[in-house]
PDB file of N, CA and C in Angstrom:
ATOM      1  N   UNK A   1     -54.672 179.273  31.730  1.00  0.00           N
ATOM      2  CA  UNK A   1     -53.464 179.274  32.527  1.00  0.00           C
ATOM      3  C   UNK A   1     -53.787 179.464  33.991  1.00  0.00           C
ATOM      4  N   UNK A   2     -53.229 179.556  34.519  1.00  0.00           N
ATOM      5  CA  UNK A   2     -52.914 180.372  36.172  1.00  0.00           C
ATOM      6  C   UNK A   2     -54.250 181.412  36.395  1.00  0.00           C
ATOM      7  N   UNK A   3     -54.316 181.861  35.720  1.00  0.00           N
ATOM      8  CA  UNK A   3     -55.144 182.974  35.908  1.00  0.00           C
ATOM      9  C   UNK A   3     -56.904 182.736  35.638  1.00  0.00           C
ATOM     10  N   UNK A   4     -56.831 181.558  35.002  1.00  0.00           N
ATOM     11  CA  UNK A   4     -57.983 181.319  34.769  1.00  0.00           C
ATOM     12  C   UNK A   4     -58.295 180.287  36.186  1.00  0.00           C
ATOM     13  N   UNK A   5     -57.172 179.480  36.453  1.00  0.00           N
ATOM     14  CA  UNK A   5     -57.377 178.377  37.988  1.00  0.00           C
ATOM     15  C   UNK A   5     -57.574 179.122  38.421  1.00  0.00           C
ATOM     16  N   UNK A   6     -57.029 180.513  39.021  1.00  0.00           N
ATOM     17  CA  UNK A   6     -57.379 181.356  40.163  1.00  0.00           C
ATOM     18  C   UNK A   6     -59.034 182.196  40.242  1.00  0.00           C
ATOM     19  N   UNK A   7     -59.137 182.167  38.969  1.00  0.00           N
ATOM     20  CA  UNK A   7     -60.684 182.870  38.737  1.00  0.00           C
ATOM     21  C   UNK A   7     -62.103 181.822  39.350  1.00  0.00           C
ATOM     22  N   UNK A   8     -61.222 180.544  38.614  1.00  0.00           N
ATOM     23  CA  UNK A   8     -62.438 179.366  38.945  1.00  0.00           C
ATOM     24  C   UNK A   8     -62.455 179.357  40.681  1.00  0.00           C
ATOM     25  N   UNK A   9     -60.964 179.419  41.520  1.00  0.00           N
ATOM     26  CA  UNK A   9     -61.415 179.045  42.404  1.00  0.00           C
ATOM     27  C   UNK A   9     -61.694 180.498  43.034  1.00  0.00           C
ATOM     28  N   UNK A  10     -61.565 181.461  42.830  1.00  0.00           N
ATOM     29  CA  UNK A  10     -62.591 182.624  43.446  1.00  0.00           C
ATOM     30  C   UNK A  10     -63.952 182.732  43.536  1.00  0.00           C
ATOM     31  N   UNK A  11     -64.352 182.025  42.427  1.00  0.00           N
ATOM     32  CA  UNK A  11     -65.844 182.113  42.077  1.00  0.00           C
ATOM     33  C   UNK A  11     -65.878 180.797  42.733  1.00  0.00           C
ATOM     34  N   UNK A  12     -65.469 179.968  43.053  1.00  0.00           N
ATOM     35  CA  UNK A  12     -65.972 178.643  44.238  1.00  0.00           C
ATOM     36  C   UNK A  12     -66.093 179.302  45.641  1.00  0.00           C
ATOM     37  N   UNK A  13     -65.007 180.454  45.955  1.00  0.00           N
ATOM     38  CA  UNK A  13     -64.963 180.629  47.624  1.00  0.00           C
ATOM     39  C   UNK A  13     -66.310 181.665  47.392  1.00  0.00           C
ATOM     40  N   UNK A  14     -66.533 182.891  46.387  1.00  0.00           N
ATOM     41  CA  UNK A  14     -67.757 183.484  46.896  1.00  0.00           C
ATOM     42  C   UNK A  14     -69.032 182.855  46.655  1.00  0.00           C
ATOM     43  N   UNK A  15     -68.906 181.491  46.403  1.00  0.00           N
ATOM     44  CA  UNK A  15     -70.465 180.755  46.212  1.00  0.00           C
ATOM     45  C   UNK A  15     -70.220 180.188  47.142  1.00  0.00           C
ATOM     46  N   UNK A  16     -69.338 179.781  48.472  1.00  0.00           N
ATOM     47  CA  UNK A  16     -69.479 179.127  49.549  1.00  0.00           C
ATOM     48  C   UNK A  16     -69.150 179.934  50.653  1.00  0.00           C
ATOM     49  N   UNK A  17     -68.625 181.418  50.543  1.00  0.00           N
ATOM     50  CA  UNK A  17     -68.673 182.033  51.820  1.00  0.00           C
ATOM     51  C   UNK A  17     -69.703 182.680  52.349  1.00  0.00           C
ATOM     52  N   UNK A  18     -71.092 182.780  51.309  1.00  0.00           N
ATOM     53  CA  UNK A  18     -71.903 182.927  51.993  1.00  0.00           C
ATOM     54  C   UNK A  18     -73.297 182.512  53.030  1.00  0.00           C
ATOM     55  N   UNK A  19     -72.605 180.824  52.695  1.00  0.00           N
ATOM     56  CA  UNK A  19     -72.894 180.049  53.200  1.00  0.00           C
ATOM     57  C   UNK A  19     -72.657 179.679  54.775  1.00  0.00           C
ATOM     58  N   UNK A  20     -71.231 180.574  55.383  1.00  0.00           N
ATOM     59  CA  UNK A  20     -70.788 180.545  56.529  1.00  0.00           C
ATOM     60  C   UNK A  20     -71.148 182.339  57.145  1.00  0.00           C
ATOM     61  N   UNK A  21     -72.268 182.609  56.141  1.00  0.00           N
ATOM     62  CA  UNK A  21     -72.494 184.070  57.309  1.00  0.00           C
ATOM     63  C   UNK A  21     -73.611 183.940  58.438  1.00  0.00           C
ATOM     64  N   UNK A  22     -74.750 183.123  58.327  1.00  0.00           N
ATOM     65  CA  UNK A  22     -75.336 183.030  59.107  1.00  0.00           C
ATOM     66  C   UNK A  22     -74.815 182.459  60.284  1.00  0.00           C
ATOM     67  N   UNK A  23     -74.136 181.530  60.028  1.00  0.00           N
ATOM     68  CA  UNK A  23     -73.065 180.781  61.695  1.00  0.00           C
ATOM     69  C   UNK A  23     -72.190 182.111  61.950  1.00  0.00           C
ATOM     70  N   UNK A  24     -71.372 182.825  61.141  1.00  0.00           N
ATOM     71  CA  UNK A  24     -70.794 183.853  61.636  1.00  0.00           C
ATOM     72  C   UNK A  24     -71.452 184.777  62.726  1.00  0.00           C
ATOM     73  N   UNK A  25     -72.633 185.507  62.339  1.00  0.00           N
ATOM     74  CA  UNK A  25     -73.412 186.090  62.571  1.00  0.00           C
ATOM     75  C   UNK A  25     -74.119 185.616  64.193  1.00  0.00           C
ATOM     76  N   UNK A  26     -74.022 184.619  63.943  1.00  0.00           N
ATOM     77  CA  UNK A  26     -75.128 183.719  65.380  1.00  0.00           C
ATOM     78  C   UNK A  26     -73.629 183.749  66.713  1.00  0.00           C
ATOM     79  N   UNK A  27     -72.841 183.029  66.184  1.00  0.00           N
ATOM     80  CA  UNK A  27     -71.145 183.055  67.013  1.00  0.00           C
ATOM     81  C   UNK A  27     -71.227 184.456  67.559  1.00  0.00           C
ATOM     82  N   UNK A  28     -70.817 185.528  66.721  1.00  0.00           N
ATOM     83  CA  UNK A  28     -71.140 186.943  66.996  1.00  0.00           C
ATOM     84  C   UNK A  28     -71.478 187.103  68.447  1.00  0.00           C
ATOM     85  N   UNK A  29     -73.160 187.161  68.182  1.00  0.00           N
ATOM     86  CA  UNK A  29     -74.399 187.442  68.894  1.00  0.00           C
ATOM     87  C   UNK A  29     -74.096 186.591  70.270  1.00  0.00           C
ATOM     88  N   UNK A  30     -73.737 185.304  70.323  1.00  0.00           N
ATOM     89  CA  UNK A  30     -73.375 184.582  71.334  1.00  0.00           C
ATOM     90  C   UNK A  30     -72.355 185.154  72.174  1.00  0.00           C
ATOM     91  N   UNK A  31     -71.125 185.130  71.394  1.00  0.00           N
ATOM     92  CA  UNK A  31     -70.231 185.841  72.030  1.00  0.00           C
ATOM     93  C   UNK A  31     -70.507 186.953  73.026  1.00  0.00           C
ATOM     94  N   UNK A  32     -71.249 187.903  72.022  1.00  0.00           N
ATOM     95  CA  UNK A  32     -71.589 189.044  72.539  1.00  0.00           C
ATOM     96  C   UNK A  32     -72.523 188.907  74.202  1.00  0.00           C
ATOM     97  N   UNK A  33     -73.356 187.981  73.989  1.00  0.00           N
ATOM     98  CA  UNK A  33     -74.342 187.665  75.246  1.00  0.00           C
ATOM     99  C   UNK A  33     -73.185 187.255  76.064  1.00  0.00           C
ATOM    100  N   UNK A  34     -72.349 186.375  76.075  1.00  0.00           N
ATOM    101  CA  UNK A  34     -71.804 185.788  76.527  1.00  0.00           C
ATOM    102  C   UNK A  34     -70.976 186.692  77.587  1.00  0.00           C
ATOM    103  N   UNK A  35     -69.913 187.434  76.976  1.00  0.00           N
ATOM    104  CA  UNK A  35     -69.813 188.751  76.854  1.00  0.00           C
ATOM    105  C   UNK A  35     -70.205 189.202  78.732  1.00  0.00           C
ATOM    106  N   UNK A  36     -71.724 189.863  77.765  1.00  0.00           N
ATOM    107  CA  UNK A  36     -72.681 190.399  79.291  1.00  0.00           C
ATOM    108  C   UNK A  36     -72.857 189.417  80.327  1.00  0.00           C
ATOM    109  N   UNK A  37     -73.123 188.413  80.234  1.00  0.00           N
ATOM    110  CA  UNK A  37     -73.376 187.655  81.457  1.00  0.00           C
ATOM    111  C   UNK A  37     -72.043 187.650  82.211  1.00  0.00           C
ATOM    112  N   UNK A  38     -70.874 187.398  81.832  1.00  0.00           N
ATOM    113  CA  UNK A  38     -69.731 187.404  82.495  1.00  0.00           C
ATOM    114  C   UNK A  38     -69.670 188.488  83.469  1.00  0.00           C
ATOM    115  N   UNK A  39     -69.961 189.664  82.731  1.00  0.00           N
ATOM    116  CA  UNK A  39     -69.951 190.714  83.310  1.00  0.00           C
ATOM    117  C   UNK A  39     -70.730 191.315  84.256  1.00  0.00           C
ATOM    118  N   UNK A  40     -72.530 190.500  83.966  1.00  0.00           N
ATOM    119  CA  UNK A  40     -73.179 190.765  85.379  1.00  0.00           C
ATOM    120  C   UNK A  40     -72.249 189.466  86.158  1.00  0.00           C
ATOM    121  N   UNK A  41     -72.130 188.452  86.328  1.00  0.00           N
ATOM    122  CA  UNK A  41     -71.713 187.968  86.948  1.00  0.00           C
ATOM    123  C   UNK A  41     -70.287 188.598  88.091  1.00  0.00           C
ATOM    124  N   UNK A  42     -69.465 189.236  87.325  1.00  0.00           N
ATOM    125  CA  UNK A  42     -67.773 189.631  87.783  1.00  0.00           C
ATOM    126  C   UNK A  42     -68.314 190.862  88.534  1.00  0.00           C
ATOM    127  N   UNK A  43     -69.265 192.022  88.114  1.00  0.00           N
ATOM    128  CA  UNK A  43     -69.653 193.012  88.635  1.00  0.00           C
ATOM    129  C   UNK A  43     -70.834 192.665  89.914  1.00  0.00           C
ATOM    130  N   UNK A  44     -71.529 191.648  89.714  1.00  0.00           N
ATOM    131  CA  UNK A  44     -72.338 191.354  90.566  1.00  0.00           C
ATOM    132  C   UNK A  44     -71.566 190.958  91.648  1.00  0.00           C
ATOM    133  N   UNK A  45     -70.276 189.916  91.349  1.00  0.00           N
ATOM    134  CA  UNK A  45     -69.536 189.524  92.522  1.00  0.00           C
ATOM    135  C   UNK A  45     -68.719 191.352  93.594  1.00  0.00           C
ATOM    136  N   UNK A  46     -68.358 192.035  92.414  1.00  0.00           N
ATOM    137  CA  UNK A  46     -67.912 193.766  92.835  1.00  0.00           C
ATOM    138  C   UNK A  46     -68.861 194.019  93.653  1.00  0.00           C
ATOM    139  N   UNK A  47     -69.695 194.209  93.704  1.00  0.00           N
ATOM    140  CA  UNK A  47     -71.091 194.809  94.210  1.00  0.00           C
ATOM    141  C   UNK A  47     -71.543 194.273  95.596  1.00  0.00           C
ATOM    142  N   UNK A  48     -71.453 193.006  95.484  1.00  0.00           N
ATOM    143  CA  UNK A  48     -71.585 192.281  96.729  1.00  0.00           C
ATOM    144  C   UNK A  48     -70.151 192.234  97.714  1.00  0.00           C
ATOM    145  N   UNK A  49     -69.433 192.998  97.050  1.00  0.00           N
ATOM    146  CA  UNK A  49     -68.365 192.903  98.138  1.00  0.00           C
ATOM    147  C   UNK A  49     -68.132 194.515  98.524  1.00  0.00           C
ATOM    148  N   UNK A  50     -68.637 195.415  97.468  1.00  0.00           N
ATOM    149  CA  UNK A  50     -68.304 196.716  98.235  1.00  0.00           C
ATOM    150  C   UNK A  50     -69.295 197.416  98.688  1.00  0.00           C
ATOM    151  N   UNK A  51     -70.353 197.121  98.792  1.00  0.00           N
ATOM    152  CA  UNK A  51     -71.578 197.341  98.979  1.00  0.00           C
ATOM    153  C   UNK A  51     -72.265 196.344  99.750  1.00  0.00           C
ATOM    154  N   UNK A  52     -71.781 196.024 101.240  1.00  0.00           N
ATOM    155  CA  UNK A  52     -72.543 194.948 101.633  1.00  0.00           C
ATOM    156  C   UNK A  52     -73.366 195.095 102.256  1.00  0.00           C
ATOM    157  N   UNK A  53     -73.435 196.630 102.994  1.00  0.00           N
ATOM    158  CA  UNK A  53     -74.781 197.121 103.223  1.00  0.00           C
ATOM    159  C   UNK A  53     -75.873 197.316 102.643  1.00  0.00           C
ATOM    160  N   UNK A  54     -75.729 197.116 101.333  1.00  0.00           N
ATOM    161  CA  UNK A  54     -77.187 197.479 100.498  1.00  0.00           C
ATOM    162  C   UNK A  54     -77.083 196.188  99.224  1.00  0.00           C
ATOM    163  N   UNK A  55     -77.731 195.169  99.600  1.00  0.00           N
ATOM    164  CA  UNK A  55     -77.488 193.880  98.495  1.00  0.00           C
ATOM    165  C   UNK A  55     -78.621 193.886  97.679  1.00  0.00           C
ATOM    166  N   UNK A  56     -79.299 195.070  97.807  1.00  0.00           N
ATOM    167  CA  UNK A  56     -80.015 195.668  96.515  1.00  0.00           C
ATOM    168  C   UNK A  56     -79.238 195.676  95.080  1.00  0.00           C
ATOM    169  N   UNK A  57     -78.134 196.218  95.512  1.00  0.00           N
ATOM    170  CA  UNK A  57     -77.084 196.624  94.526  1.00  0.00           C
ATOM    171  C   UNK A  57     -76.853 195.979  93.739  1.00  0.00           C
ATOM    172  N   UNK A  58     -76.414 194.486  93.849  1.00  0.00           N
ATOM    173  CA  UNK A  58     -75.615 193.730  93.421  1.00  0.00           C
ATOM    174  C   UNK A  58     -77.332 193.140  92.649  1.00  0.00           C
ATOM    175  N   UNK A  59     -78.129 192.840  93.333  1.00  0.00           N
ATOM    176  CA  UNK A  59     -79.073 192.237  92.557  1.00  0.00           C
ATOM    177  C   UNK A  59     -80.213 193.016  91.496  1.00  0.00           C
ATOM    178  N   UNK A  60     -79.772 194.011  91.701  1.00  0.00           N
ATOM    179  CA  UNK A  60     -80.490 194.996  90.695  1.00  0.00           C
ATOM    180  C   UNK A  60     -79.840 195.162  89.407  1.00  0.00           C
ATOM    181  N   UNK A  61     -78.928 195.139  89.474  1.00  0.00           N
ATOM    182  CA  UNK A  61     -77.589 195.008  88.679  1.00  0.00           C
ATOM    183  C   UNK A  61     -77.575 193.770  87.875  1.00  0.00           C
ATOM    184  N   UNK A  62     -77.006 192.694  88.091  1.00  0.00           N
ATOM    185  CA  UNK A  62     -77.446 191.780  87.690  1.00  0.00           C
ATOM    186  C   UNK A  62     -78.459 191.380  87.251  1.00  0.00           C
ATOM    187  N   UNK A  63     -79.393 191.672  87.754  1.00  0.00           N
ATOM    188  CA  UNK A  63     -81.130 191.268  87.064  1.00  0.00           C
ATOM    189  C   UNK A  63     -81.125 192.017  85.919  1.00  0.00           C
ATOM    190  N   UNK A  64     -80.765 193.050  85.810  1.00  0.00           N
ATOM    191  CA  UNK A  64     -81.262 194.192  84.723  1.00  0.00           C
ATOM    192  C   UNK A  64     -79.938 193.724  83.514  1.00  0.00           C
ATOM    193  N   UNK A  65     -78.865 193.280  84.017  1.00  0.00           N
ATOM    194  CA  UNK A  65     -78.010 192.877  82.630  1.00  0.00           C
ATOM    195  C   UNK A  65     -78.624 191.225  82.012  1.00  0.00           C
ATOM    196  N   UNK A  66     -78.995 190.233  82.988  1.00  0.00           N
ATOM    197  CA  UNK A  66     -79.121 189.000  82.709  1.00  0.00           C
ATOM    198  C   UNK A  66     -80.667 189.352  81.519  1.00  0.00           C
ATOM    199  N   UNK A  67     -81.191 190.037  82.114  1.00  0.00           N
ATOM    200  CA  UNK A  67     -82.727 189.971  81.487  1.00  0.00           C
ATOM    201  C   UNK A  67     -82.574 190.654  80.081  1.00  0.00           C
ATOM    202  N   UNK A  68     -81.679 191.650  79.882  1.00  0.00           N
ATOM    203  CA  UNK A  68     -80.606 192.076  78.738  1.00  0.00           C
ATOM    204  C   UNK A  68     -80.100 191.080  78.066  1.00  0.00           C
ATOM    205  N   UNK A  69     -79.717 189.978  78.581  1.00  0.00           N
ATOM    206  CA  UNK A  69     -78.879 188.868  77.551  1.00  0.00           C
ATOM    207  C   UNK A  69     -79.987 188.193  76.976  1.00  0.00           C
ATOM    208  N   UNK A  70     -81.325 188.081  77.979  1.00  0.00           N
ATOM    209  CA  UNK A  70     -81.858 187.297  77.735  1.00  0.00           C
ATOM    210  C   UNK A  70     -82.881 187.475  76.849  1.00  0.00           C
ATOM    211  N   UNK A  71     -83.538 189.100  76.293  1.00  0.00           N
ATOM    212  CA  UNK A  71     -84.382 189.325  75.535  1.00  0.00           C
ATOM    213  C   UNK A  71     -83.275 189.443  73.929  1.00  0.00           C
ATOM    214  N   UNK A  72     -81.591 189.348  74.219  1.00  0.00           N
ATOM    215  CA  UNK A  72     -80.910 189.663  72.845  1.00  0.00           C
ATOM    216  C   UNK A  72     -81.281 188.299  72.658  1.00  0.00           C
ATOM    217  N   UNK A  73     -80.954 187.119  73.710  1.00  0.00           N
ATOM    218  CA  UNK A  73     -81.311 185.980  72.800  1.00  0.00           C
ATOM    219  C   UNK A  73     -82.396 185.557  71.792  1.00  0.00           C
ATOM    220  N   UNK A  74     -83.599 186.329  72.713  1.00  0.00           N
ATOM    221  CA  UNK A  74     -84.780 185.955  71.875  1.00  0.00           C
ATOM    222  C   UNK A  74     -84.779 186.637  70.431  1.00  0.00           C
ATOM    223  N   UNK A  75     -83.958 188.068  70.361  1.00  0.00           N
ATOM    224  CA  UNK A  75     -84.235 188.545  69.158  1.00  0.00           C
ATOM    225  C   UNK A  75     -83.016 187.698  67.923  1.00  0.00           C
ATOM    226  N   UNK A  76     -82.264 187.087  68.586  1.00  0.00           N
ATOM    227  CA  UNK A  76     -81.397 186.801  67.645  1.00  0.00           C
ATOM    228  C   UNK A  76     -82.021 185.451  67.021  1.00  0.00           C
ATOM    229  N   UNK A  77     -82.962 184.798  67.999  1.00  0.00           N
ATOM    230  CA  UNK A  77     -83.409 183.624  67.771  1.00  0.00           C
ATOM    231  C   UNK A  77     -84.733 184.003  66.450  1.00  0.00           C
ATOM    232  N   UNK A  78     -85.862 185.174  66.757  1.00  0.00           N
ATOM    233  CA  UNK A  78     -86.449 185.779  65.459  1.00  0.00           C
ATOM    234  C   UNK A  78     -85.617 185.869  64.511  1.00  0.00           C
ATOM    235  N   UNK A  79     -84.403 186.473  64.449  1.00  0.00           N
ATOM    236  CA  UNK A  79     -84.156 186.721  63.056  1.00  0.00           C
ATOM    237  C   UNK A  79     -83.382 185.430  62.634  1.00  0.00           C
ATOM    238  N   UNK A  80     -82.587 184.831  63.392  1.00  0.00           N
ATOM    239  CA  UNK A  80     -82.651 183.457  62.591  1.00  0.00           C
ATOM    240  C   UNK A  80     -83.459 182.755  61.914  1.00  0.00           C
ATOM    241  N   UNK A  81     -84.868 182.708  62.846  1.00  0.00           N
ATOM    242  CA  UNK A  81     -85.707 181.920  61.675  1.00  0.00           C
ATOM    243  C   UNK A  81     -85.773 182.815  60.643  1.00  0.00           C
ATOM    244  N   UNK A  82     -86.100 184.043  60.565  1.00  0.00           N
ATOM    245  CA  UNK A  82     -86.250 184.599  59.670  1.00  0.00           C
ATOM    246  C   UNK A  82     -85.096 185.052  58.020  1.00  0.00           C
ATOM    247  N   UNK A  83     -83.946 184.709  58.655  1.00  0.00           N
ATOM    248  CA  UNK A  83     -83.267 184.236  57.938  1.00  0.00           C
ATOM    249  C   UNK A  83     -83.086 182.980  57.105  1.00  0.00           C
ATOM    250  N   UNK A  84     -83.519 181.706  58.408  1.00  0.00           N
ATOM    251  CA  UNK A  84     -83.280 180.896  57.559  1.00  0.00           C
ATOM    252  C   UNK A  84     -84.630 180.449  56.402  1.00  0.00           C
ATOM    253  N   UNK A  85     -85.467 181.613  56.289  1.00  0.00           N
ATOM    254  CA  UNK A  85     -86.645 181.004  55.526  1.00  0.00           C
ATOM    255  C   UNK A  85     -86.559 181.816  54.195  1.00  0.00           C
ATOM    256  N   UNK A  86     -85.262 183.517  54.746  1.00  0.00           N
ATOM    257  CA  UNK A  86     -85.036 184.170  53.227  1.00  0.00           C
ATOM    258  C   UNK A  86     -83.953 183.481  52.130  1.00  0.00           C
ATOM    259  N   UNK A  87     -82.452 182.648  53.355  1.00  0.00           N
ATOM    260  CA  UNK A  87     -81.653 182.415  52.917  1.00  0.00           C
ATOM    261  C   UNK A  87     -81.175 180.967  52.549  1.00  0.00           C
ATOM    262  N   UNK A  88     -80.943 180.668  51.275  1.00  0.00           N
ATOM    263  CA  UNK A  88     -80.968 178.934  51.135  1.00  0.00           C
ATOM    264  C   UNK A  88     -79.457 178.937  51.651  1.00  0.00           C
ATOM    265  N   UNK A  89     -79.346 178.296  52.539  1.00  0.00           N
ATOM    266  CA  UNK A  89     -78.025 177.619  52.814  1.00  0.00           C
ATOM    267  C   UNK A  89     -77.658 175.954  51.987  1.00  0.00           C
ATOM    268  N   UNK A  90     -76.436 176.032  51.906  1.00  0.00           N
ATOM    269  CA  UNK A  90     -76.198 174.573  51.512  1.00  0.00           C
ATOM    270  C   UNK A  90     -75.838 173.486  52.320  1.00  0.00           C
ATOM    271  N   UNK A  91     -76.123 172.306  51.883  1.00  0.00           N
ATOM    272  CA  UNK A  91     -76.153 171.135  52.843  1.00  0.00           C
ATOM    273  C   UNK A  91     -74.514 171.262  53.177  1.00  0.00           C
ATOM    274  N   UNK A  92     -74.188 170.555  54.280  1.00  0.00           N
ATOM    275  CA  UNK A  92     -73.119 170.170  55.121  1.00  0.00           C
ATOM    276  C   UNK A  92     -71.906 169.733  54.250  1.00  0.00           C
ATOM    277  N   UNK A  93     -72.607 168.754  53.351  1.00  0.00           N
ATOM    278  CA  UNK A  93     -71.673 168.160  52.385  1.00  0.00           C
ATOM    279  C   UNK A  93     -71.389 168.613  51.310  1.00  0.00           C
ATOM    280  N   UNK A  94     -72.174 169.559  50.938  1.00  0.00           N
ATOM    281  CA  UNK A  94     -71.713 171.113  49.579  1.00  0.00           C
ATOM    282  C   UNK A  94     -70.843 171.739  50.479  1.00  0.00           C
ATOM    283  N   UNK A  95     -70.832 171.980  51.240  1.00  0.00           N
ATOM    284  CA  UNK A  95     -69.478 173.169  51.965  1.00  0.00           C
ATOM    285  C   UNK A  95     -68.633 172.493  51.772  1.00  0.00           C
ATOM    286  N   UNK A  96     -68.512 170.815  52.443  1.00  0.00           N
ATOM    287  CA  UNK A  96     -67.124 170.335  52.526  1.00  0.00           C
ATOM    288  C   UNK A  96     -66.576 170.430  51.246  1.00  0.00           C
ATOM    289  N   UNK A  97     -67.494 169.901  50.057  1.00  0.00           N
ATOM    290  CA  UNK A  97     -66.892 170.047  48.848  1.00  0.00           C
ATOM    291  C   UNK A  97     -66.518 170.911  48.029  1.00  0.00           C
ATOM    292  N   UNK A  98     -66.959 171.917  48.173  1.00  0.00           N
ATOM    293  CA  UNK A  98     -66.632 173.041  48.204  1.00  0.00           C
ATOM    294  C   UNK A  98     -65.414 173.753  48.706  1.00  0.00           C
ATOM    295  N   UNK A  99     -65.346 173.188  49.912  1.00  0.00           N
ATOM    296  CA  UNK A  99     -64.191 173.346  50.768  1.00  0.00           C
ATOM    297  C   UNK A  99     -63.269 172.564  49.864  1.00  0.00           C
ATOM    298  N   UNK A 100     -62.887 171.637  49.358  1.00  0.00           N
ATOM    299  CA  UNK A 100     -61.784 170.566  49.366  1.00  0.00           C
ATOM    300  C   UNK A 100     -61.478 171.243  48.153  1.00  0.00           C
ATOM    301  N   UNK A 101     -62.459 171.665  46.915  1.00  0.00           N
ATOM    302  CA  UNK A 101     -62.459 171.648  45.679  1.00  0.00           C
ATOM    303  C   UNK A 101     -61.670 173.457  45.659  1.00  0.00           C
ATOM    304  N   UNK A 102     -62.269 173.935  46.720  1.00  0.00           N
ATOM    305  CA  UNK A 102     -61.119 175.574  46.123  1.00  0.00           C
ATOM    306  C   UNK A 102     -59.427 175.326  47.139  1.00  0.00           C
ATOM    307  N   UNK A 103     -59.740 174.475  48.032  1.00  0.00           N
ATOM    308  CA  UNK A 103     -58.116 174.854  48.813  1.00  0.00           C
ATOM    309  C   UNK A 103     -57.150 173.166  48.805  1.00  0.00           C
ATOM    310  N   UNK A 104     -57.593 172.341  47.734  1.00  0.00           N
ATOM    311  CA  UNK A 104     -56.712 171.499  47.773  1.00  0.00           C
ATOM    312  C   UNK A 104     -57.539 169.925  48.091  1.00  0.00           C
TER     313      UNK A 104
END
């Protein structure tokens, strides 16, 4: 009955949602960088305007957040590979079907 369609397609979404954690995960991490750079950027622009006697400020500042975004990238980029060599993901066209086959 009903209850058995609903079982089958539960057990379809948790054999394909874990297929969308590694993109989750990476989006995240992006965001997050993304995030900081804005922010050396918006604060770097602060800095250079209230502090125009000392443009140390503004570039010390900035250097020390950008170089921050820029070593998270590298670590997020290690554990990706390293993910993708623990975790089998499925091809492009198993998700879609997957997709079509639990929501219609």
């Amino acid at each position: 009955g009903n209850d058995e369609a609903g079982a089958v397609r539960l057990m379809g979404q948790v054999k394909t949602l874990p297929n969308f954690y590694p993109a989750a995960v990476v989006l995240l991490w992006l965001g997050l960088v993304d995030a900081c750079l804005v922010c050396c950027v918006l604060l770097g622009l602060y800095f250079v305007d209230e502090f125009e006697h000392t443009p140390m400020m503004w570039k010390a500042y900035s250097g020390i957040v950008f170089g921050a975004a820029l070593i998270s990238c590298y670590f997020l980029r290690l554990w990706w590979r390293e993910l993708a060599e623990t975790v089998p993901v499925a091809s492009p066209m198993a998700v879609v079907r997957a997709a079509r086959d639990c929501c219609g």
